[in-house]
C-alpha atoms as a PDB file:
ATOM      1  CA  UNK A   1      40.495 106.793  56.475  1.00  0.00           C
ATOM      2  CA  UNK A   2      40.971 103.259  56.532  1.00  0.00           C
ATOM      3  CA  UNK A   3      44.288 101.403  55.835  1.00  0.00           C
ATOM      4  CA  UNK A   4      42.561  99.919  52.246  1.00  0.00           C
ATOM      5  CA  UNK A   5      42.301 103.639  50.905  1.00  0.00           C
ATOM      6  CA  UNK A   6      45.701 104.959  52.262  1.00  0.00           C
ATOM      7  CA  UNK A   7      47.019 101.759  50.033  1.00  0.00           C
ATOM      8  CA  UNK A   8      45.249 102.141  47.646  1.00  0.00           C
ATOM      9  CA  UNK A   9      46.994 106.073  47.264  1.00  0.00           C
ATOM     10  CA  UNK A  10      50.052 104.610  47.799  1.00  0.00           C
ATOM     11  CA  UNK A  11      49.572 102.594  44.935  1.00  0.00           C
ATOM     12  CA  UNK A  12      52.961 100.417  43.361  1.00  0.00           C
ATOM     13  CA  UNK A  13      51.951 102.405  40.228  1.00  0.00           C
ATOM     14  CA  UNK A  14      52.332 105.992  41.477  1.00  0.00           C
ATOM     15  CA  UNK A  15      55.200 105.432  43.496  1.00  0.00           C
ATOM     16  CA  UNK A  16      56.967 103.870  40.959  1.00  0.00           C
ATOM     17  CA  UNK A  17      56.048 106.811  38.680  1.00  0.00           C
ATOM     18  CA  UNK A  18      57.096 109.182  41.586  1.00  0.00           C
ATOM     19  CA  UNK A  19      60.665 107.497  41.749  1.00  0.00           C
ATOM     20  CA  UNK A  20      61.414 106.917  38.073  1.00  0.00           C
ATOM     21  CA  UNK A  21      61.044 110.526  38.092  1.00  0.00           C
ATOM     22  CA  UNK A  22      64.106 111.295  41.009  1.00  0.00           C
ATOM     23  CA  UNK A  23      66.201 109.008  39.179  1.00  0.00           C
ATOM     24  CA  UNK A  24      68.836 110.318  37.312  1.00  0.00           C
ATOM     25  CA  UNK A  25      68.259 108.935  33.098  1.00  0.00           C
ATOM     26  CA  UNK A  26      70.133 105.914  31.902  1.00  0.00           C
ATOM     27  CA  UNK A  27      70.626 104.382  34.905  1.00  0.00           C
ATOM     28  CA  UNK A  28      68.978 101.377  36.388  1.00  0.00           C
ATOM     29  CA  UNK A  29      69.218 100.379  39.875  1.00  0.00           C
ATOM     30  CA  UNK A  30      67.165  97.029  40.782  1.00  0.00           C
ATOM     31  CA  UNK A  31      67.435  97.154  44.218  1.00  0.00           C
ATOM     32  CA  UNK A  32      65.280 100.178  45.200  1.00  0.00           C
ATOM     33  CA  UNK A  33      63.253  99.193  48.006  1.00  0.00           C
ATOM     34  CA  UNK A  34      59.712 101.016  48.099  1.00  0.00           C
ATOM     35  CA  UNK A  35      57.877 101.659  51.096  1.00  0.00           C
ATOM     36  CA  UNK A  36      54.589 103.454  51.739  1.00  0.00           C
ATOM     37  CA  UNK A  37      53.822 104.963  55.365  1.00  0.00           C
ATOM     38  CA  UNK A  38      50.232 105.219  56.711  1.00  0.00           C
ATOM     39  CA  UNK A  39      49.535 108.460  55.473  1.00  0.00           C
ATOM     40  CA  UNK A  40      50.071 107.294  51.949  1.00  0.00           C
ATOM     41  CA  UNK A  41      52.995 108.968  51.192  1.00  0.00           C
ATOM     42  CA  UNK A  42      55.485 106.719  49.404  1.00  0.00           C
ATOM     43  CA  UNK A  43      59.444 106.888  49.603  1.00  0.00           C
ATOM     44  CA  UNK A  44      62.214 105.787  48.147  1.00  0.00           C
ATOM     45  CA  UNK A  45      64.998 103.639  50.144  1.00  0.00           C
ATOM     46  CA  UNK A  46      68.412 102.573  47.954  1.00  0.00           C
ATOM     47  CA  UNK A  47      70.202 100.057  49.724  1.00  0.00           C
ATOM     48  CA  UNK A  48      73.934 100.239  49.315  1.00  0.00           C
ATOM     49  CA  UNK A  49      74.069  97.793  46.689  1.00  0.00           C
ATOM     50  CA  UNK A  50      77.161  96.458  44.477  1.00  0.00           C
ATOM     51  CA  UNK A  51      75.602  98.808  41.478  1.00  0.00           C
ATOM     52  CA  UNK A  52      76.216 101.857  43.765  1.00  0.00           C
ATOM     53  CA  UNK A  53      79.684 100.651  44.741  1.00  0.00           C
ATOM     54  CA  UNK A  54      80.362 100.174  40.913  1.00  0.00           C
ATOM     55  CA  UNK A  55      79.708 103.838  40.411  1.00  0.00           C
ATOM     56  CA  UNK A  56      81.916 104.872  43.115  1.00  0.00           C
ATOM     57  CA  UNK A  57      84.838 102.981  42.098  1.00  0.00           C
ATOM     58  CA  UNK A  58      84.270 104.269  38.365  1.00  0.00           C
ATOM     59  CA  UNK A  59      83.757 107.854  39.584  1.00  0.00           C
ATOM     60  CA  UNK A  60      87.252 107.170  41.968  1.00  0.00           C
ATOM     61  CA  UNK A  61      89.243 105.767  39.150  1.00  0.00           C
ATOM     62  CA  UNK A  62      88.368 108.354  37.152  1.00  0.00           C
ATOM     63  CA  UNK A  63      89.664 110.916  39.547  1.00  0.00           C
ATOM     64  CA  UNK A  64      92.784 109.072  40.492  1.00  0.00           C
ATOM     65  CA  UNK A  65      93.395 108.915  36.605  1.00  0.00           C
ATOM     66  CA  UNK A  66      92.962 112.662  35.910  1.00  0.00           C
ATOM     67  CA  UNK A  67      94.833 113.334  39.033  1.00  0.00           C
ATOM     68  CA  UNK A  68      97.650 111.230  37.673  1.00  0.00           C
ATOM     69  CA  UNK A  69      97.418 113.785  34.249  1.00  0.00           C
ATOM     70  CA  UNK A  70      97.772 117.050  36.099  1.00  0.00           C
ATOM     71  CA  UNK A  71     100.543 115.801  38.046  1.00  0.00           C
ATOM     72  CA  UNK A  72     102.445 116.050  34.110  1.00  0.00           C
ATOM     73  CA  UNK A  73     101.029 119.626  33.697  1.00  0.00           C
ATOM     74  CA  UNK A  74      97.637 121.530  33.450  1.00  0.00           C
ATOM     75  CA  UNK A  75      96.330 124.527  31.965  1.00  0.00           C
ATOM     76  CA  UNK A  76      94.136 126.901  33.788  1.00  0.00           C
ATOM     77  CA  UNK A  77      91.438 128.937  32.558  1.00  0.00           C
ATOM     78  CA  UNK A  78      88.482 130.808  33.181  1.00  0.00           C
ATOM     79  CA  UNK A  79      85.075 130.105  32.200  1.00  0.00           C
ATOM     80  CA  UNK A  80      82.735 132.750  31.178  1.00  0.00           C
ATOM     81  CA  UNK A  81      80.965 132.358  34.731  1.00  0.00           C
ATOM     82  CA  UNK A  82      84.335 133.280  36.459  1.00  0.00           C
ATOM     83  CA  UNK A  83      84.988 129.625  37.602  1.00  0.00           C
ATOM     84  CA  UNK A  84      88.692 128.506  36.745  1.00  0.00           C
ATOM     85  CA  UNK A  85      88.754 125.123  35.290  1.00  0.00           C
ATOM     86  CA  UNK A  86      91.816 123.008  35.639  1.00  0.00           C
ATOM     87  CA  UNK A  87      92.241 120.656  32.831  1.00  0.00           C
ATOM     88  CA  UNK A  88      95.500 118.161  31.845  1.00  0.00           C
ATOM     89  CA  UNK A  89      97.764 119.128  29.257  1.00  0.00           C
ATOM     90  CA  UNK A  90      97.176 117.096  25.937  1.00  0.00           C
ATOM     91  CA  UNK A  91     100.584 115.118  25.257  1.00  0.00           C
ATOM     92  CA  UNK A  92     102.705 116.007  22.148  1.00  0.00           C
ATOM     93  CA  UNK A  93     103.121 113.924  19.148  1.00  0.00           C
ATOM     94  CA  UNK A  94     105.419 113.506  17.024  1.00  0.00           C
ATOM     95  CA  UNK A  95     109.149 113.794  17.013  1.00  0.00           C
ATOM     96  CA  UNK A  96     111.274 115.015  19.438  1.00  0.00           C
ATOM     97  CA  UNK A  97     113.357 117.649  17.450  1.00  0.00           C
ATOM     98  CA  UNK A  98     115.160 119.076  20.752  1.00  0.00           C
ATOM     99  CA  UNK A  99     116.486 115.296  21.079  1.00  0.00           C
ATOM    100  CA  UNK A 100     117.392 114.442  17.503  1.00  0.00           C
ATOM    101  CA  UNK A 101     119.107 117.817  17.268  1.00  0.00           C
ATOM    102  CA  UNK A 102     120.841 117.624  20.897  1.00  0.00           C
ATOM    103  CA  UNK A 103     122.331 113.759  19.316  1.00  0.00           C
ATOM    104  CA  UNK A 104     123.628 115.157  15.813  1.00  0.00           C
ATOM    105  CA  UNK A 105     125.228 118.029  17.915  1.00  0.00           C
ATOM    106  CA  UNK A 106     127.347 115.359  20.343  1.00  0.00           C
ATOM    107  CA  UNK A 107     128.160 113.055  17.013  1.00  0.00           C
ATOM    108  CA  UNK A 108     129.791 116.040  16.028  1.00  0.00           C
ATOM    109  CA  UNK A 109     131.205 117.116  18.221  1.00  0.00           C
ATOM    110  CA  UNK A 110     132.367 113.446  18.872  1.00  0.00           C
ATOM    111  CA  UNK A 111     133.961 113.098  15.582  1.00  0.00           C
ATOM    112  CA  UNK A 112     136.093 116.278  16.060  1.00  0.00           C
ATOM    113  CA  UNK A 113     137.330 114.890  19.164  1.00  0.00           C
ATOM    114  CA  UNK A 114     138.649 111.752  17.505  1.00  0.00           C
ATOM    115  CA  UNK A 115     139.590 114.064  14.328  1.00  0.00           C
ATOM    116  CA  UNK A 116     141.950 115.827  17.094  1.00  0.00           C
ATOM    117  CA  UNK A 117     143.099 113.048  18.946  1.00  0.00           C
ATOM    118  CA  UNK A 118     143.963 110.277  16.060  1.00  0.00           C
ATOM    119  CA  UNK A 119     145.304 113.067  13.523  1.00  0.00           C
ATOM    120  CA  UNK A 120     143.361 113.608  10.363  1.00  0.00           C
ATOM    121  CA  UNK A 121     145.693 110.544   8.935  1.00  0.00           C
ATOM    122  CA  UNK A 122     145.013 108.142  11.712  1.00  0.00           C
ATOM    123  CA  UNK A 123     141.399 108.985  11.839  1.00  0.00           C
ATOM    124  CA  UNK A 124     141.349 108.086   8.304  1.00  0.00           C
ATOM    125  CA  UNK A 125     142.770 104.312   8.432  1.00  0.00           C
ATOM    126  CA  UNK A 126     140.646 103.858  11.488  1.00  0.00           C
ATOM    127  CA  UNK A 127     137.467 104.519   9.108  1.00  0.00           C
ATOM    128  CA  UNK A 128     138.828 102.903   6.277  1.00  0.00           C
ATOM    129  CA  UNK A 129     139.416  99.529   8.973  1.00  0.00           C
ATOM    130  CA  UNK A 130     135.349 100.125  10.063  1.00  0.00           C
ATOM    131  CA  UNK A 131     134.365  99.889   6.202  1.00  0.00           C
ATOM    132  CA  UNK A 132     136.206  96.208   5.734  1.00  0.00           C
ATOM    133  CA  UNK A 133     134.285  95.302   8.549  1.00  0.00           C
ATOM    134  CA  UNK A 134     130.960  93.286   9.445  1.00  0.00           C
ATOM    135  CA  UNK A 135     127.911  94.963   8.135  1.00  0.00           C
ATOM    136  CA  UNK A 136     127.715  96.867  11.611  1.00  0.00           C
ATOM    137  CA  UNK A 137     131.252  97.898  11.479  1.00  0.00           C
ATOM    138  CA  UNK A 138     130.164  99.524   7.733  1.00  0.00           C
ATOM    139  CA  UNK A 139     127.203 101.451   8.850  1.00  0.00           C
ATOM    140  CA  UNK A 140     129.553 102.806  11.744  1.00  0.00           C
ATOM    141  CA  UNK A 141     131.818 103.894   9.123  1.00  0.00           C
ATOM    142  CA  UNK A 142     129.371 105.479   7.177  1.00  0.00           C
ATOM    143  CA  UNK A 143     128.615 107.314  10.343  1.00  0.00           C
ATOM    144  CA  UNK A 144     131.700 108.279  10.872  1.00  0.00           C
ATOM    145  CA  UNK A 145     133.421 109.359   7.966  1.00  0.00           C
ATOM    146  CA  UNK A 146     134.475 112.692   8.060  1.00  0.00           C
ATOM    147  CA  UNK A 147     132.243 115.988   6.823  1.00  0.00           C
ATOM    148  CA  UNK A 148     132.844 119.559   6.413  1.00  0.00           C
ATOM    149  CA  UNK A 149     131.589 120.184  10.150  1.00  0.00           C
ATOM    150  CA  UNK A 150     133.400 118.066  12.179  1.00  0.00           C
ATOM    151  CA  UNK A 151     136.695 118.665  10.637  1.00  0.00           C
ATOM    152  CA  UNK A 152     136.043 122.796  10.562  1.00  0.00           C
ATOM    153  CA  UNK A 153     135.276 122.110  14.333  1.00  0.00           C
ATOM    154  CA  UNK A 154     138.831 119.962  14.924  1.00  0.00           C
ATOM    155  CA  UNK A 155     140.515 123.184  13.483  1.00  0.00           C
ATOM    156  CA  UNK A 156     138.782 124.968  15.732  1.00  0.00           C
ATOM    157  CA  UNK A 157     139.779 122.450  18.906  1.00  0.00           C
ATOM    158  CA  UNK A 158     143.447 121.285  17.735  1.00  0.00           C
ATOM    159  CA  UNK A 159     144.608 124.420  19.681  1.00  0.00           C
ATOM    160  CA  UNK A 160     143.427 123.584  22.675  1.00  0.00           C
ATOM    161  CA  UNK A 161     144.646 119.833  23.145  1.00  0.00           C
END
């Protein structure tokens, strides 16, 4: 064969055809090189190019941010082929009852320290001082005034101070 012919196999066409088919879909990489030996068979050289690097630092960011999830919990599980699958846990919404709950528990028991310490009495003009007060001083008050709760937990404590 002469070299016309073996080029003439190794047409741009079919190689072109031939790697379009290897790629993966939806991508687009413009720096293939193509090349075409003498025995007509064509191949496919890909440079490291900037649109491979891009990939690599996607693909690495990605892992470095799911990484970064697990390390605040995962779930395991197994698939249905026997392969267990790590995945992140999905964050909560909403409000943190635990918190809210933990708060109103130390307000209380808060105001049945003072409740103890000041006297019922005392307590009482230090309240009534809070509500003639700047607007801050009033909504402290408001806070503060005493409920069924705190004082039923002073009883409770006046024995032991």
């Amino acid at each position: 064969m002469d070299d016309n012919s073996d080029a003439e196999k190794c047409s741009k066409k079919r190689l072109k055809a031939a790697i379009i088919g290897r790629l993966p879909k939806n991508r687009h990489n413009s720096n293939l090189v193509l090349t075409c030996d003498l025995a007509g068979a064509g191949k496919l050289e890909a440079a490291m190019t900037t649109t491979t690097e891009n990939g690599f630092a996607a693909r690495l960011k990605k892992v470095n941010r799911k990484h970064t999830r697990m390390a605040r919990g995962y779930d395991a599980k197994v698939g249905r082929d026997g392969l267990i699958v790590f995945r992140p846990k999905r964050r909560k919404a909403g409000m943190p009852i635990r918190g809210l709950m933990l708060a109103g528990a130390a307000l209380l028991g808060f105001k049945a320290l003072a409740i103890v310490q000041l006297g019922a009495g005392g307590y009482d003009a230090r309240v009534e001082a809070l509500q003639n007060g700047t607007a801050v001083e009033q909504a402290g008050a408001f806070v503060m005034q005493p409920d069924p709760v705190s004082t039923a937990i002073a009883t409770r404590l006046a024995p032991l101070f």
